[in-house]
PDB file of N, CA and C in Angstrom:
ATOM      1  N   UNK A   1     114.149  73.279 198.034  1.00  0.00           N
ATOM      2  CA  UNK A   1     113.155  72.995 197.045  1.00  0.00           C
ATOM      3  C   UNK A   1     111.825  73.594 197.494  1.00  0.00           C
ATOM      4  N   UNK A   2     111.178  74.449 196.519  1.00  0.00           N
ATOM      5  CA  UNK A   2     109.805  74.789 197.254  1.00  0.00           C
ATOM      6  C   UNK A   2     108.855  74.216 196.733  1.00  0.00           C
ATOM      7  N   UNK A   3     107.801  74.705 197.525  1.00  0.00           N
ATOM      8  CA  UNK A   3     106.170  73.883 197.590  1.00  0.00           C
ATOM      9  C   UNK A   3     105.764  74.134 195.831  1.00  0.00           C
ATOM     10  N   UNK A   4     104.858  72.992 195.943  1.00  0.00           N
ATOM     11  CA  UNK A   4     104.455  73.029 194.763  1.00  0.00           C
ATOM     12  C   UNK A   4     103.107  73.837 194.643  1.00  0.00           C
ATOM     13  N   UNK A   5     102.527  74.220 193.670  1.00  0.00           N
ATOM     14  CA  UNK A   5     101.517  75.090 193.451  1.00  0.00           C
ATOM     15  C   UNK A   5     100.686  75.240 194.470  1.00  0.00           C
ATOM     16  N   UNK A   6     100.012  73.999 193.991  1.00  0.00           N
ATOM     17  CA  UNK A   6      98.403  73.638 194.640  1.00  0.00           C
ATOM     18  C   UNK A   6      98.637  73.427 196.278  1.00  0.00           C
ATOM     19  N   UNK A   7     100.433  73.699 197.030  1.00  0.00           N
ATOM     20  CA  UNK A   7     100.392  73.192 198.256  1.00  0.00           C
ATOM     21  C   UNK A   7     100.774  74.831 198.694  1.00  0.00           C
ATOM     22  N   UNK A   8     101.071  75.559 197.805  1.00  0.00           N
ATOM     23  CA  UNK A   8     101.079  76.919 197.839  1.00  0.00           C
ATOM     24  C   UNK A   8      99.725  77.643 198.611  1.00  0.00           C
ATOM     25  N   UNK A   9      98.739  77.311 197.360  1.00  0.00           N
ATOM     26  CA  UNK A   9      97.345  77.395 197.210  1.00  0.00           C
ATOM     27  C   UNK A   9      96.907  77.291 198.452  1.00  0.00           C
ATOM     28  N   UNK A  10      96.903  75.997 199.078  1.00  0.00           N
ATOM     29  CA  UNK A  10      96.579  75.352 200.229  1.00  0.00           C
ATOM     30  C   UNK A  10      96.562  76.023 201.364  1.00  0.00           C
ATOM     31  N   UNK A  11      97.809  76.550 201.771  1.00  0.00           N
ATOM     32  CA  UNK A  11      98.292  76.912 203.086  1.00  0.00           C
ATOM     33  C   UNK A  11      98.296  78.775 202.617  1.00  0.00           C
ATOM     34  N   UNK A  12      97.921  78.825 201.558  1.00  0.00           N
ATOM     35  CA  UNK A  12      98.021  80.713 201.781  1.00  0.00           C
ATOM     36  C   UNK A  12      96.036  80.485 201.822  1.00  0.00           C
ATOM     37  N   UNK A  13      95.531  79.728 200.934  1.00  0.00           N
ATOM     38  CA  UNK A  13      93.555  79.730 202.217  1.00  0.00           C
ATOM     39  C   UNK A  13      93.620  78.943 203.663  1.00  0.00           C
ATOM     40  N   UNK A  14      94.461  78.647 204.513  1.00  0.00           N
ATOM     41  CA  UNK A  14      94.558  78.308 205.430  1.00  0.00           C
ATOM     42  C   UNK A  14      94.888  79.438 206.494  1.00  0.00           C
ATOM     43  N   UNK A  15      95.906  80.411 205.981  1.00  0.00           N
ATOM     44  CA  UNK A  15      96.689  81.228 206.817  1.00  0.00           C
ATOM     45  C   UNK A  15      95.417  82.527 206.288  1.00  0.00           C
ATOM     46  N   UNK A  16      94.895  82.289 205.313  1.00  0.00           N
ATOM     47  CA  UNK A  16      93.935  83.592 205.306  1.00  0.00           C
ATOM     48  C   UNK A  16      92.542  83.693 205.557  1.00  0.00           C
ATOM     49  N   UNK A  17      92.123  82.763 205.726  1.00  0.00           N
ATOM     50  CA  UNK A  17      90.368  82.312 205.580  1.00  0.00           C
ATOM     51  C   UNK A  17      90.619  81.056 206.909  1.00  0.00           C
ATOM     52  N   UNK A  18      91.165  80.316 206.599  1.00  0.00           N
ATOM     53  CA  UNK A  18      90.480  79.096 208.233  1.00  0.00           C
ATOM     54  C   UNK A  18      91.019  79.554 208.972  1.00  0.00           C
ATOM     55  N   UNK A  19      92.437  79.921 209.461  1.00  0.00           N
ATOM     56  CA  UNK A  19      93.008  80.482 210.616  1.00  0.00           C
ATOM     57  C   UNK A  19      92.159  81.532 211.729  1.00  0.00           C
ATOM     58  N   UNK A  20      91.810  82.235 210.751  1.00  0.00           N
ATOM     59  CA  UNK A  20      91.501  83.531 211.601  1.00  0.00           C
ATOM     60  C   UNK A  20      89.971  83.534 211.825  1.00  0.00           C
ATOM     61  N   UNK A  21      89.218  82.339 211.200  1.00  0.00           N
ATOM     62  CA  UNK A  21      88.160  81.957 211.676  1.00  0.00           C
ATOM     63  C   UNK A  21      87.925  80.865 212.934  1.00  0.00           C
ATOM     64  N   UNK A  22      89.067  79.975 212.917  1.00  0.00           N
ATOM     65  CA  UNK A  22      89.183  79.469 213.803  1.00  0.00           C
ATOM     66  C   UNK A  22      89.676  80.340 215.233  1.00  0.00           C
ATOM     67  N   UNK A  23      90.342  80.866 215.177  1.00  0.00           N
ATOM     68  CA  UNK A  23      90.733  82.075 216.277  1.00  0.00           C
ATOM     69  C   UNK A  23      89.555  82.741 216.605  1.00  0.00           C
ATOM     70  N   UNK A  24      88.690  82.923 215.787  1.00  0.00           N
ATOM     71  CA  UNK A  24      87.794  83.863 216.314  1.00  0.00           C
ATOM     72  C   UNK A  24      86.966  83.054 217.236  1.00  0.00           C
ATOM     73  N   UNK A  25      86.166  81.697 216.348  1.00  0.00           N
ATOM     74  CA  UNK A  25      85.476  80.668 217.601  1.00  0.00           C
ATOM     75  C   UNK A  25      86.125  80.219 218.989  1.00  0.00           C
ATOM     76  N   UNK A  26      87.608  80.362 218.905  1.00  0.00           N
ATOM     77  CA  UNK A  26      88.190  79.788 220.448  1.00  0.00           C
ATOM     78  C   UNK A  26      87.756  81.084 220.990  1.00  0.00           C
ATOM     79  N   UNK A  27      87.866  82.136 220.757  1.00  0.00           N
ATOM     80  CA  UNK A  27      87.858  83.223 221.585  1.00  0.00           C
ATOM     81  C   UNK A  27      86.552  83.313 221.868  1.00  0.00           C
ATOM     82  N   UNK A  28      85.316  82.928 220.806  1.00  0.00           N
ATOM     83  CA  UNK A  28      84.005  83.097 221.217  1.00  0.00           C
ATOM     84  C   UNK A  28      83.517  81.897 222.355  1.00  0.00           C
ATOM     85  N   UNK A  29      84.476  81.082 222.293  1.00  0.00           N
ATOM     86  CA  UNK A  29      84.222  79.991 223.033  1.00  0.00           C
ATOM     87  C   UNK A  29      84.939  79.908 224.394  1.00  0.00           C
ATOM     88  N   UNK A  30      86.085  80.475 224.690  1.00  0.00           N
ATOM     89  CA  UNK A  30      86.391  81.378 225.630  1.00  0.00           C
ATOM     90  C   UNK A  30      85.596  82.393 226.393  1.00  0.00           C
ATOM     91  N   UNK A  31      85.057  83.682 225.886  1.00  0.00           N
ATOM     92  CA  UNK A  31      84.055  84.273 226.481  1.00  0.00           C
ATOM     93  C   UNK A  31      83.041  83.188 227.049  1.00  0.00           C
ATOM     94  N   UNK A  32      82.266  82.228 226.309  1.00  0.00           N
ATOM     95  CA  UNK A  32      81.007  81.837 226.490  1.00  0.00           C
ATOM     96  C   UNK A  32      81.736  81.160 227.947  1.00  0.00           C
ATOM     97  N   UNK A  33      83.043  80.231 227.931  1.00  0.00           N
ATOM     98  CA  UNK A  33      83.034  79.949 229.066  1.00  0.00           C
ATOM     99  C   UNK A  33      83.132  80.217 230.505  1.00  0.00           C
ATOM    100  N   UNK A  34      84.105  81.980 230.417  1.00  0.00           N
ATOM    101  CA  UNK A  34      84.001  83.164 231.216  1.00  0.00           C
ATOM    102  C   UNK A  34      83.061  83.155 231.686  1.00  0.00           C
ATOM    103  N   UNK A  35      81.670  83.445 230.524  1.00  0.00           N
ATOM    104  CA  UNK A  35      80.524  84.213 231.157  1.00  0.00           C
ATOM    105  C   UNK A  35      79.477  83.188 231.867  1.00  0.00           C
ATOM    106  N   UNK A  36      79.633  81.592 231.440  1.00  0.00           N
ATOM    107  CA  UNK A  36      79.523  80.437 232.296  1.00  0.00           C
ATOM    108  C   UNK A  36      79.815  80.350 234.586  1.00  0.00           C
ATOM    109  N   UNK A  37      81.852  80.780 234.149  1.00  0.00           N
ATOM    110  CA  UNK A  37      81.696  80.576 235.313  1.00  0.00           C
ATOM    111  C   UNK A  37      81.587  81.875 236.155  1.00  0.00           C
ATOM    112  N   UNK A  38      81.170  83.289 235.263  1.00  0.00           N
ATOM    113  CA  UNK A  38      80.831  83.946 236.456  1.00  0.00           C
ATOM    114  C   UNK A  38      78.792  84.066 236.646  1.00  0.00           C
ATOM    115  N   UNK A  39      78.026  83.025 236.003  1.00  0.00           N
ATOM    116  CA  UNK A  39      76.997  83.162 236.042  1.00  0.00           C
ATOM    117  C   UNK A  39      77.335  82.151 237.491  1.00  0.00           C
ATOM    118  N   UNK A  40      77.980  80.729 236.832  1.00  0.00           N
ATOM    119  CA  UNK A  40      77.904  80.017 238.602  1.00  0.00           C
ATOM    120  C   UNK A  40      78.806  80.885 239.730  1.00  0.00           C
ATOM    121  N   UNK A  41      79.457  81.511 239.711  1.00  0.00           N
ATOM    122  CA  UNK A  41      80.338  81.768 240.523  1.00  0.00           C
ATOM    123  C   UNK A  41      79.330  82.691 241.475  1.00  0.00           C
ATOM    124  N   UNK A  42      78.789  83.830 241.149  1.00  0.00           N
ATOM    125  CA  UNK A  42      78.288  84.949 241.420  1.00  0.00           C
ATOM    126  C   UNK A  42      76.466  84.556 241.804  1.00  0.00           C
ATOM    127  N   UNK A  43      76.107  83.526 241.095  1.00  0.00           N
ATOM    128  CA  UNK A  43      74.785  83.030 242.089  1.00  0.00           C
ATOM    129  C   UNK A  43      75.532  81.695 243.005  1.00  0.00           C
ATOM    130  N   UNK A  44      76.454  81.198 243.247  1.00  0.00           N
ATOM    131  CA  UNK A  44      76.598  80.856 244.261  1.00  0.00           C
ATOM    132  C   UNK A  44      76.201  81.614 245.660  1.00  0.00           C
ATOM    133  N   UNK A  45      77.191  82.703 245.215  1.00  0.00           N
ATOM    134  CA  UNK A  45      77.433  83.610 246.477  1.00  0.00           C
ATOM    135  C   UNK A  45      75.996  84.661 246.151  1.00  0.00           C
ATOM    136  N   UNK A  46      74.889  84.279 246.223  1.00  0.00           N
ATOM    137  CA  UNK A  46      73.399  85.055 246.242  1.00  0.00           C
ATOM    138  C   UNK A  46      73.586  86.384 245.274  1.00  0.00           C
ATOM    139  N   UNK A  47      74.032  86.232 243.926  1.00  0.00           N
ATOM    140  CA  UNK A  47      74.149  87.135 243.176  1.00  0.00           C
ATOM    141  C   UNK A  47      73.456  86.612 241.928  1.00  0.00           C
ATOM    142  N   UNK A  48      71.912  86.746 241.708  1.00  0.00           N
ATOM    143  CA  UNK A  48      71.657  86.283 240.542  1.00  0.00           C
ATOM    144  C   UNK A  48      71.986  87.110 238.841  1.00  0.00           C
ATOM    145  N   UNK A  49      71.757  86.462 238.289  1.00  0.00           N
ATOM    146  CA  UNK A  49      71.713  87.535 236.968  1.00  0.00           C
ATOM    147  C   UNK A  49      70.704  88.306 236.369  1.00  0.00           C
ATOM    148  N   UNK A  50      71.179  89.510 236.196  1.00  0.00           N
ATOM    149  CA  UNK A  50      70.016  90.503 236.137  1.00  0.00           C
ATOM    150  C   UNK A  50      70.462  91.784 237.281  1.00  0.00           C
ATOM    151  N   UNK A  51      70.521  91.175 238.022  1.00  0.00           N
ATOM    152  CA  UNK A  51      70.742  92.141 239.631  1.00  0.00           C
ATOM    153  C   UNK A  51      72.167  93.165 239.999  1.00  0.00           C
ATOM    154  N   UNK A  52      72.100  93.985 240.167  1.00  0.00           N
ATOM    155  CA  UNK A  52      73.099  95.041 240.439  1.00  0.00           C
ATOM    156  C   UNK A  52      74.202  94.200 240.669  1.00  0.00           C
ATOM    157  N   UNK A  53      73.800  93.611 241.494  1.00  0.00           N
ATOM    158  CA  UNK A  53      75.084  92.702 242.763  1.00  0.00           C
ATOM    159  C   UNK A  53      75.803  91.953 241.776  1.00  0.00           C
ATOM    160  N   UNK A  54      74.738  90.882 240.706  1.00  0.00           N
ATOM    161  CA  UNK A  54      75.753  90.392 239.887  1.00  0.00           C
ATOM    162  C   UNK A  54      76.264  91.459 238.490  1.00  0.00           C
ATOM    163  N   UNK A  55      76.044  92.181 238.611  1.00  0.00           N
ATOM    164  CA  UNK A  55      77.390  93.150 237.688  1.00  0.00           C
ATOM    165  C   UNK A  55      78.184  93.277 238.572  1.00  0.00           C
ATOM    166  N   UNK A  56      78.195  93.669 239.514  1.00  0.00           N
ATOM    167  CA  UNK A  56      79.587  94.417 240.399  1.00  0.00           C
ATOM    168  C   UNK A  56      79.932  93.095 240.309  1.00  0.00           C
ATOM    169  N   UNK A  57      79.714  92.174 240.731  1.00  0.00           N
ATOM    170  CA  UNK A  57      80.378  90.416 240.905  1.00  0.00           C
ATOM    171  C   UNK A  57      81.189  90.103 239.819  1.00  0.00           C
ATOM    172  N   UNK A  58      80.743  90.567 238.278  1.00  0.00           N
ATOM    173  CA  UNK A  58      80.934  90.267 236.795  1.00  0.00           C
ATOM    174  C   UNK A  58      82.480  91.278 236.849  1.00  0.00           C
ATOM    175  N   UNK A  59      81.985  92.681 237.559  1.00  0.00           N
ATOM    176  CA  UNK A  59      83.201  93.182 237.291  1.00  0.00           C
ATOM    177  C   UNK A  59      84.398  93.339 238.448  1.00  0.00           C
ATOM    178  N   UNK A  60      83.781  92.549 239.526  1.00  0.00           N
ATOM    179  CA  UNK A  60      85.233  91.989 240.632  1.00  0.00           C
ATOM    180  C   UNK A  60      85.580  90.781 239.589  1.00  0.00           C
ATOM    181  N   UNK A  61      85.337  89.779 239.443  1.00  0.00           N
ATOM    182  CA  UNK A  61      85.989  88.496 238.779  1.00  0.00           C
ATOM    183  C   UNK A  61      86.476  89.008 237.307  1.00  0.00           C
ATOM    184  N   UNK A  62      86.046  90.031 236.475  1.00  0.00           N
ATOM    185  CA  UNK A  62      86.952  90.312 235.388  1.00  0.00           C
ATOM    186  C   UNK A  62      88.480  91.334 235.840  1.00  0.00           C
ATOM    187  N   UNK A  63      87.944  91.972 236.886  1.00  0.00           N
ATOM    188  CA  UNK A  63      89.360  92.502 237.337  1.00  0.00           C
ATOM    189  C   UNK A  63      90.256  91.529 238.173  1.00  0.00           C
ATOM    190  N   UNK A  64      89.828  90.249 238.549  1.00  0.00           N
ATOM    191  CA  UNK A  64      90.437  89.317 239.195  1.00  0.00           C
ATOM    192  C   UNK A  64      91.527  88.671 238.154  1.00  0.00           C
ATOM    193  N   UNK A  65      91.055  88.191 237.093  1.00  0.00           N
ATOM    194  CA  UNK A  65      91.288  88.140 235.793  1.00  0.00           C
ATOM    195  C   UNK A  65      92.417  88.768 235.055  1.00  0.00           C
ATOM    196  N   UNK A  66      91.884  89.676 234.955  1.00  0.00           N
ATOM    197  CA  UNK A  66      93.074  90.559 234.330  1.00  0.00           C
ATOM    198  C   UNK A  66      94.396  90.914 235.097  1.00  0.00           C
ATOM    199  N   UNK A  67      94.072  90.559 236.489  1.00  0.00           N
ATOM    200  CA  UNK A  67      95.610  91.131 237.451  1.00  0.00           C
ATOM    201  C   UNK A  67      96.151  89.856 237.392  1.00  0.00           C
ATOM    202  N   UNK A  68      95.616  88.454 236.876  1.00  0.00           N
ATOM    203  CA  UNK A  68      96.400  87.015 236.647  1.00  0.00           C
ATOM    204  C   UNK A  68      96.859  87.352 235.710  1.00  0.00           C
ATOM    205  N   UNK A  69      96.099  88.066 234.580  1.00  0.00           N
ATOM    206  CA  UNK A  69      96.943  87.749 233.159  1.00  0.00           C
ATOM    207  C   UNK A  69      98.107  88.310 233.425  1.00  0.00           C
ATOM    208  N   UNK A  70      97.890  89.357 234.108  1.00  0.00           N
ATOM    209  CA  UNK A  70      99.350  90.637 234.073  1.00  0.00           C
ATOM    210  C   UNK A  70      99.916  89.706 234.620  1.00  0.00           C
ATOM    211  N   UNK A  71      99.912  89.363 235.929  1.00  0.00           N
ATOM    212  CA  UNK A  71     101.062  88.640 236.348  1.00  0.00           C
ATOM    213  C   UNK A  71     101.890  87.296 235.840  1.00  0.00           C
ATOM    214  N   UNK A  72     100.866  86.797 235.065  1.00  0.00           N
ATOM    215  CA  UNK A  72     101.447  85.774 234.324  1.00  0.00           C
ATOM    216  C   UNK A  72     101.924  86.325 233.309  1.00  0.00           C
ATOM    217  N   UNK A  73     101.976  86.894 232.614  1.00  0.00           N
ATOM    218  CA  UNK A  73     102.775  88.130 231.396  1.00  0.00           C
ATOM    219  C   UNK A  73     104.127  88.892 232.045  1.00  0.00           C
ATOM    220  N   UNK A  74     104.037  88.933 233.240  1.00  0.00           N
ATOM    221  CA  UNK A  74     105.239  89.407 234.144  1.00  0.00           C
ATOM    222  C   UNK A  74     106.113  88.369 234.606  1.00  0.00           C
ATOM    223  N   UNK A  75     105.668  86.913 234.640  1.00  0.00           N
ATOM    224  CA  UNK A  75     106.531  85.782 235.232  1.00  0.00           C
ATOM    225  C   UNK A  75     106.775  85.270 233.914  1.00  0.00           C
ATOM    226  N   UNK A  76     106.283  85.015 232.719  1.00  0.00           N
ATOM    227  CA  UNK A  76     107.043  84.381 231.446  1.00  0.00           C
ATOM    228  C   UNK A  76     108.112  85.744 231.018  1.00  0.00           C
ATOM    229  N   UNK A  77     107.495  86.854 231.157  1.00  0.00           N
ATOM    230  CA  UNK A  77     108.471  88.073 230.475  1.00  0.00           C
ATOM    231  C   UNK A  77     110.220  87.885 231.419  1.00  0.00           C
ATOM    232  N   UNK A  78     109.691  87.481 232.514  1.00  0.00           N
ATOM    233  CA  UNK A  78     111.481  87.248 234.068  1.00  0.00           C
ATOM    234  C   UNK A  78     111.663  85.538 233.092  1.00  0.00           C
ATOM    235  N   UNK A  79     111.224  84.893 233.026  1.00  0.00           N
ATOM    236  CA  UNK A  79     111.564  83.639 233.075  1.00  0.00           C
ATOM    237  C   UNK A  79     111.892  83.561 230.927  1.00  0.00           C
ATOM    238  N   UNK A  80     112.331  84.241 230.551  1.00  0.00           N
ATOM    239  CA  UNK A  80     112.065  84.727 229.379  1.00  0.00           C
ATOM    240  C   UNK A  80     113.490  85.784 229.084  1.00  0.00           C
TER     241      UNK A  80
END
């Protein structure tokens, strides 16, 4: 038996308009928290922001980052 109109209606502005707005804020909210812990991370270790030191810092911890994702993309892909 299928959906009725208005539940039609419903879930095709859900899957086209809230979905992909909501996706977009986790991800903006994601970055913001990234760029959170490499502001503490990187003036811990005497790297303020602004300063050479904390870019190179910004871009050791995003390549730190990305060799987790891979590897976690490599242990669900075996376990998978």
């Amino acid at each position: 038996m299928g959906r009725s109109r208005p539940e039609r209606t419903f879930f095709l502005y859900v899957a086209v308009y809230v979905a992909p707005v909501e996706q977009r804020i986790a991800q903006q909210q994601e970055r913001d928290a990234i760029a959170r812990e490499n502001i503490a991370f990187c003036e811990k270790h005497g790297m303020p922001v602004g300063t050479r030191e904390y870019g190179l810092c910004v871009e050791d911890l995003t390549d730190i980052r990305a060799k987790q994702n891979q590897r976690t993309v490599e242990d669900m892909e075996r376990i998978l």
